[in-house]
Protein backbone atom coordinates (compact mmCIF):
# COMPACT_ATOMS: atom_id res chain seq x y z
CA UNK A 1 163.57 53.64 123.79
CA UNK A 2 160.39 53.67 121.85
CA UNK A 3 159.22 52.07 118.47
CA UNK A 4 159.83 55.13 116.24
CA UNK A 5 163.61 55.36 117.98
CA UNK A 6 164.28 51.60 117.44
CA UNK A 7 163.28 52.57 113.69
CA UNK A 8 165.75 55.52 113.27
CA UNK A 9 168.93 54.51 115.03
CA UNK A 10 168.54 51.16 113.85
CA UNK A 11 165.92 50.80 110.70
CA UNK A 12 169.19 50.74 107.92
CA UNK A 13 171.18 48.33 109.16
CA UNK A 14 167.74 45.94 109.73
CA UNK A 15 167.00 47.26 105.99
CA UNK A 16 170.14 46.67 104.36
CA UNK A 17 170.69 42.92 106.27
CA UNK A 18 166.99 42.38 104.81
CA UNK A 19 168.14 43.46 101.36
CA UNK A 20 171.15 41.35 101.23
CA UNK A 21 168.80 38.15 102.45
CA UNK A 22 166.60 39.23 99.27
CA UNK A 23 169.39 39.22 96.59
CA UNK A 24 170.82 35.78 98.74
CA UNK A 25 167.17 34.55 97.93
CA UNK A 26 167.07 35.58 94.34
CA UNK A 27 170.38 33.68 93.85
CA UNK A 28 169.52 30.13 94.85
CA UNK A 29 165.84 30.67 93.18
CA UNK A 30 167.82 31.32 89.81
CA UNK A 31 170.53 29.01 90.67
CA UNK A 32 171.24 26.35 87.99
CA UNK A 33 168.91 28.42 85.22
CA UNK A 34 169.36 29.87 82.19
CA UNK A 35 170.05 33.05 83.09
CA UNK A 36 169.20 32.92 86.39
CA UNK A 37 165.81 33.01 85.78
CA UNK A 38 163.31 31.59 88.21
CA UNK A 39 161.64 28.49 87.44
CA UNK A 40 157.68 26.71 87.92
CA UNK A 41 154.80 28.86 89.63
CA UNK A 42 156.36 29.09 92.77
CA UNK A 43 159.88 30.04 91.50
CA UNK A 44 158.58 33.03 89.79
CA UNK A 45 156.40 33.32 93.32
CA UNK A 46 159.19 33.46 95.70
CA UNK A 47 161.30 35.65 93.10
CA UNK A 48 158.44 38.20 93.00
CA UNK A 49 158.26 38.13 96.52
CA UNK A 50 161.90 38.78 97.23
CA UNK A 51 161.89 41.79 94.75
CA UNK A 52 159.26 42.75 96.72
CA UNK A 53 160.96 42.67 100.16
CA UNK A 54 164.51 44.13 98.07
CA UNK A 55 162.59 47.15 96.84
CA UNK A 56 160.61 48.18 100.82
CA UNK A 57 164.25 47.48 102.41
CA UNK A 58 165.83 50.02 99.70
CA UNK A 59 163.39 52.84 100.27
CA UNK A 60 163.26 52.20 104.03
CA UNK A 61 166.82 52.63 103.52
CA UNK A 62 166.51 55.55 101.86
CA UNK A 63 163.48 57.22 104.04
CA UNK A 64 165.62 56.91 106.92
CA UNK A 65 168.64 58.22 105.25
CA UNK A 66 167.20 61.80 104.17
CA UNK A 67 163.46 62.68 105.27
CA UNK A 68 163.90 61.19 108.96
CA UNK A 69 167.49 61.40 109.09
CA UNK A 70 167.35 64.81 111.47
CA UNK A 71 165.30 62.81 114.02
CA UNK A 72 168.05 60.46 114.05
CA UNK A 73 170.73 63.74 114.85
CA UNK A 74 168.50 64.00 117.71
CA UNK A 75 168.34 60.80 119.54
CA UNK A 76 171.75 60.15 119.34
CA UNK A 77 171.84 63.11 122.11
CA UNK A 78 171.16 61.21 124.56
CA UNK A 79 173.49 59.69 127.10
CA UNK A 80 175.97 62.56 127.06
CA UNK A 81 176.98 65.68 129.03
CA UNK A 82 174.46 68.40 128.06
CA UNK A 83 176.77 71.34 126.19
CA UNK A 84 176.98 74.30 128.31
CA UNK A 85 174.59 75.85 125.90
CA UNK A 86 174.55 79.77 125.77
CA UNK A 87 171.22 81.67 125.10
CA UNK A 88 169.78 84.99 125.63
CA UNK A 89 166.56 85.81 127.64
CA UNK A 90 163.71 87.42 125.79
CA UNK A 91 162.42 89.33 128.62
CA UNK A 92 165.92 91.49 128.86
CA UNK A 93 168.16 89.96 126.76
CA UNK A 94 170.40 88.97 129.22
CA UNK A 95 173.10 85.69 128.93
CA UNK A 96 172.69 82.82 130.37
CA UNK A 97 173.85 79.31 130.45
CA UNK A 98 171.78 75.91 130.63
CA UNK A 99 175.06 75.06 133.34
CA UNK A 100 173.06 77.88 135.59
CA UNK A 101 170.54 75.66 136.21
CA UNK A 102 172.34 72.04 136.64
CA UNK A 103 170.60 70.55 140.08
CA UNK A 104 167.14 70.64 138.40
CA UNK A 105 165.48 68.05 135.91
CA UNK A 106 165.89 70.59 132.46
CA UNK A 107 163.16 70.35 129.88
CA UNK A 108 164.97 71.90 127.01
CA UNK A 109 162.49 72.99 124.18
CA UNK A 110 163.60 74.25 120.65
CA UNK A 111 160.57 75.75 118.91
CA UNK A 112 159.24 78.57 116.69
CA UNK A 113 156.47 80.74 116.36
CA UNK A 114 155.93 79.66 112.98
CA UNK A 115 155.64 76.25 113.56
CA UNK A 116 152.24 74.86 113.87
CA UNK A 117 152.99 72.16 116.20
CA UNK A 118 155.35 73.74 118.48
CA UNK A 119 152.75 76.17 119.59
CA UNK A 120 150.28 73.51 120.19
CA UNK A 121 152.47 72.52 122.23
CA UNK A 122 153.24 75.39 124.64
CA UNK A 123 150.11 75.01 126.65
CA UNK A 124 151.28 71.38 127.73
CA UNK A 125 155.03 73.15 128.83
CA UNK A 126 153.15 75.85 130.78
CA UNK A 127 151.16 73.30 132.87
CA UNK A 128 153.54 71.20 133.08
CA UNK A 129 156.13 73.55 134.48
CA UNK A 130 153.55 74.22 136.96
CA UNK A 131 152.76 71.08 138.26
CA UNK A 132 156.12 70.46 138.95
CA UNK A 133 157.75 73.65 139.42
CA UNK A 134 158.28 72.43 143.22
CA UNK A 135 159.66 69.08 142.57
CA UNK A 136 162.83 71.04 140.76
CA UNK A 137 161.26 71.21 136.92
CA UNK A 138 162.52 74.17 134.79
CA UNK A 139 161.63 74.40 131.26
CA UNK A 140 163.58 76.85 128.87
CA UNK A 141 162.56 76.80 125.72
CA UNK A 142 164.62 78.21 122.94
CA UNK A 143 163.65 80.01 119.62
CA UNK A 144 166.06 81.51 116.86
CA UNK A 145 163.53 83.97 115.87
CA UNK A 146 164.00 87.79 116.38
CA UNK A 147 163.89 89.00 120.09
CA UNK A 148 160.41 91.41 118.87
CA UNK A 149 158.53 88.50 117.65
CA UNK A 150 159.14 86.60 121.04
CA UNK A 151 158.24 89.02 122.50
CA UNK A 152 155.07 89.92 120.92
CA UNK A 153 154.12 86.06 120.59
CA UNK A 154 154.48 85.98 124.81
CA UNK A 155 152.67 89.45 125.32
CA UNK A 156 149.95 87.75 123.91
CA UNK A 157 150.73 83.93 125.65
CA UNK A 158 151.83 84.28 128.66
CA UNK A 159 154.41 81.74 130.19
CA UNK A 160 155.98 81.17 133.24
CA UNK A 161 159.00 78.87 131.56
CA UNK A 162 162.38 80.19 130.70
CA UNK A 163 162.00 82.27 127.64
CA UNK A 164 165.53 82.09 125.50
CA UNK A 165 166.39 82.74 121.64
CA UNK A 166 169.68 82.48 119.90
CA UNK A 167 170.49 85.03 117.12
CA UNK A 168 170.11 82.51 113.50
CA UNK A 169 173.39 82.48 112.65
CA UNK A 170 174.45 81.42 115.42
CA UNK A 171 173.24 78.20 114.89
CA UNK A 172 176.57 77.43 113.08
CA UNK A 173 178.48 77.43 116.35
CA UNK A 174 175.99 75.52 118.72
CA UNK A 175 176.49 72.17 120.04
CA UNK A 176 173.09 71.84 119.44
CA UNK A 177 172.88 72.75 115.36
CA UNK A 178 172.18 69.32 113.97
CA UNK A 179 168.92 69.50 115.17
CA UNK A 180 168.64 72.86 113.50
CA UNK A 181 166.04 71.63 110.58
CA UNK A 182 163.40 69.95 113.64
CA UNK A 183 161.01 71.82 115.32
CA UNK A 184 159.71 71.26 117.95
CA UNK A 185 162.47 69.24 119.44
CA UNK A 186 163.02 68.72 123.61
CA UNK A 187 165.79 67.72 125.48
CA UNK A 188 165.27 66.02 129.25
CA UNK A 189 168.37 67.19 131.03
CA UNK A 190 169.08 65.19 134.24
CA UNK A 191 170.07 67.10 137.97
CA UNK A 192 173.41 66.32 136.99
CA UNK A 193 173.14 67.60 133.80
CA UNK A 194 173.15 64.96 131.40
CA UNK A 195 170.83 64.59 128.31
CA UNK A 196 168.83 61.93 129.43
CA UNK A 197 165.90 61.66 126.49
CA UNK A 198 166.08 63.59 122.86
CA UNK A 199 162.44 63.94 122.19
CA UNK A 200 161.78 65.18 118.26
CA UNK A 201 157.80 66.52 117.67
CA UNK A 202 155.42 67.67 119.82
CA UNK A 203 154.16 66.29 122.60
CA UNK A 204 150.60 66.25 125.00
CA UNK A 205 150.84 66.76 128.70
CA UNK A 206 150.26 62.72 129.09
CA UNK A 207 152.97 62.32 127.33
CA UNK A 208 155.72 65.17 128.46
CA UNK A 209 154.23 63.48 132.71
CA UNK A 210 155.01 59.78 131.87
CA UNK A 211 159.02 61.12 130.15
CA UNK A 212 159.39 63.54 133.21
CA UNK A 213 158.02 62.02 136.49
CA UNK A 214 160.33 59.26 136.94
CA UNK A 215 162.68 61.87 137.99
CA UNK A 216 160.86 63.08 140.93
CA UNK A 217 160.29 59.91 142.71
C-alpha cells in the first residue's frame, strides 16, 4: 500500500482524531478563563497553533471527502473476487467476459480518448503487454466511448492489448461504476482472478514492471 493509499482509505479518521486533539487542546488552554480565553504569550501561542492544526484537519477532511473521494471507490477494490465483468470488443463487437481469461495475471485499464493522461499512457500498456505477453500478461483496456471513435483512435495507434468498450449507460449496471468519474484507472487481476491492486492515474512503464512482475516469479 503506498503513501497516497494510506492517505485516502485512512486520511479522515487520522484528520478527525487530530481535530478532536485540537478542540481537547483549546479546552485546557482556556480552562479556568474568562470566557475561555487563552491566557500570557504562549497561551494565545498554543491556541493559535491548535486553530491552526483544527482548520488543516477540517479541510483534509473535507479534500478527502469530495475531490479524492473516487480514488478512494477505487482502492477499496482490492482484495475481492474480480466481477465477471461483460464488455464488447472494438474490433467486431463481439461479448466477452474478463472470467474468459481467469489463469492469466489481468491488467484491467479503464480509459478514454479524451483523456490526456490515459493516452499517455497507452504506449507503456503496449510494451508492456509485450514484454510479458509470454509470462501469461493480458491487458484489456476498456473505454465507454462510441465503438467509431475506438476504432478510429486504434487505426491510427495500433495495439496489440484487448480492445473493449461498454455502451455509457451501461455504466449504471456495472460492478465496476464507482470508478465511473476516474480515468485512467487499472485493475491487477490475479491467475485466480482476484483484484489484487486498484491503481487510479496513469502510470510509466517503471512503474506498471515493479506492480506486475512479482507475479511472474
Amino acid at each position: 500500500m503506498n503513501w497516497i493509499q494510506y492517505i485516502i482509505q485512512y486520511g479522515q479518521i487520522a484528520a478527525v482524531l487530530v481535530a478532536l486533539g485540537s478542540l481537547v487542546s483549546l479546552f485546557f488552554i482556556g480552562k479556568g478563563n474568562r470566557f475561555f480565553l487563552p491566557s500570557g504569550f504562549w497561551g494565545w501561542t498554543s491556541a493559535l497553533f491548535s486553530v491552526l492544526i483544527l482548520w488543516g484537519s477540517v479541510f483534509t477532511f473535507l479534500i478527502i471527502q469530495y475531490p479524492l473521494s473516487p480514488l478512494k471507490s477505487a482502492y477499496n477494490h482490492s482484495g475481492k473476487e474480480a466481477p465477471d465483468f461483460t464488455f464488447r470488443l472494438v474490433s467486431d463487437n463481439s461479448y466477452h467476459k474478463i472470467s474468459e481469461y481467469h489463469g492469466k495475471v489481468i491488467l484491467l485499464n479503464f480509459w478514454a480518448t479524451w483523456c490526456g493522461p490515459c493516452r499517455e499512457e497507452m504506449p507503456a500498456l503496449e510494451q508492456i503487454q509485450q514484454d510479458y505477453k509470454e509470462d501469461g500478461l493480458i491487458i484489456i483496456t476498456i473505454s465507454d466511448e462510441q465503438r467509431p471513435v475506438l476504432v478510429n483512435y486504434f487505426k491510427h495507434h495500433p495495439m496489440t492489448v484487448v480492445k473493449g468498450y461498454i455502451k455509457s449507460e451501461s455504466w449504471a449496471n456495472s460492478p465496476f461504476k464507482d470508478i465511473q468519474g476516474i480515468r485512467p484507472v487499472s485493475f491487477i487481476i490475479d491467475r485466480k482472478g482476484k483484484i489484487e491492486d486498484g491503481m487510479p492515474g496513469g502510470h510509466s512503464y517503471n512503474e506498471l514492471q515493479n506492480k506486475l512482475k512479482r507475479y511472474f516469479n
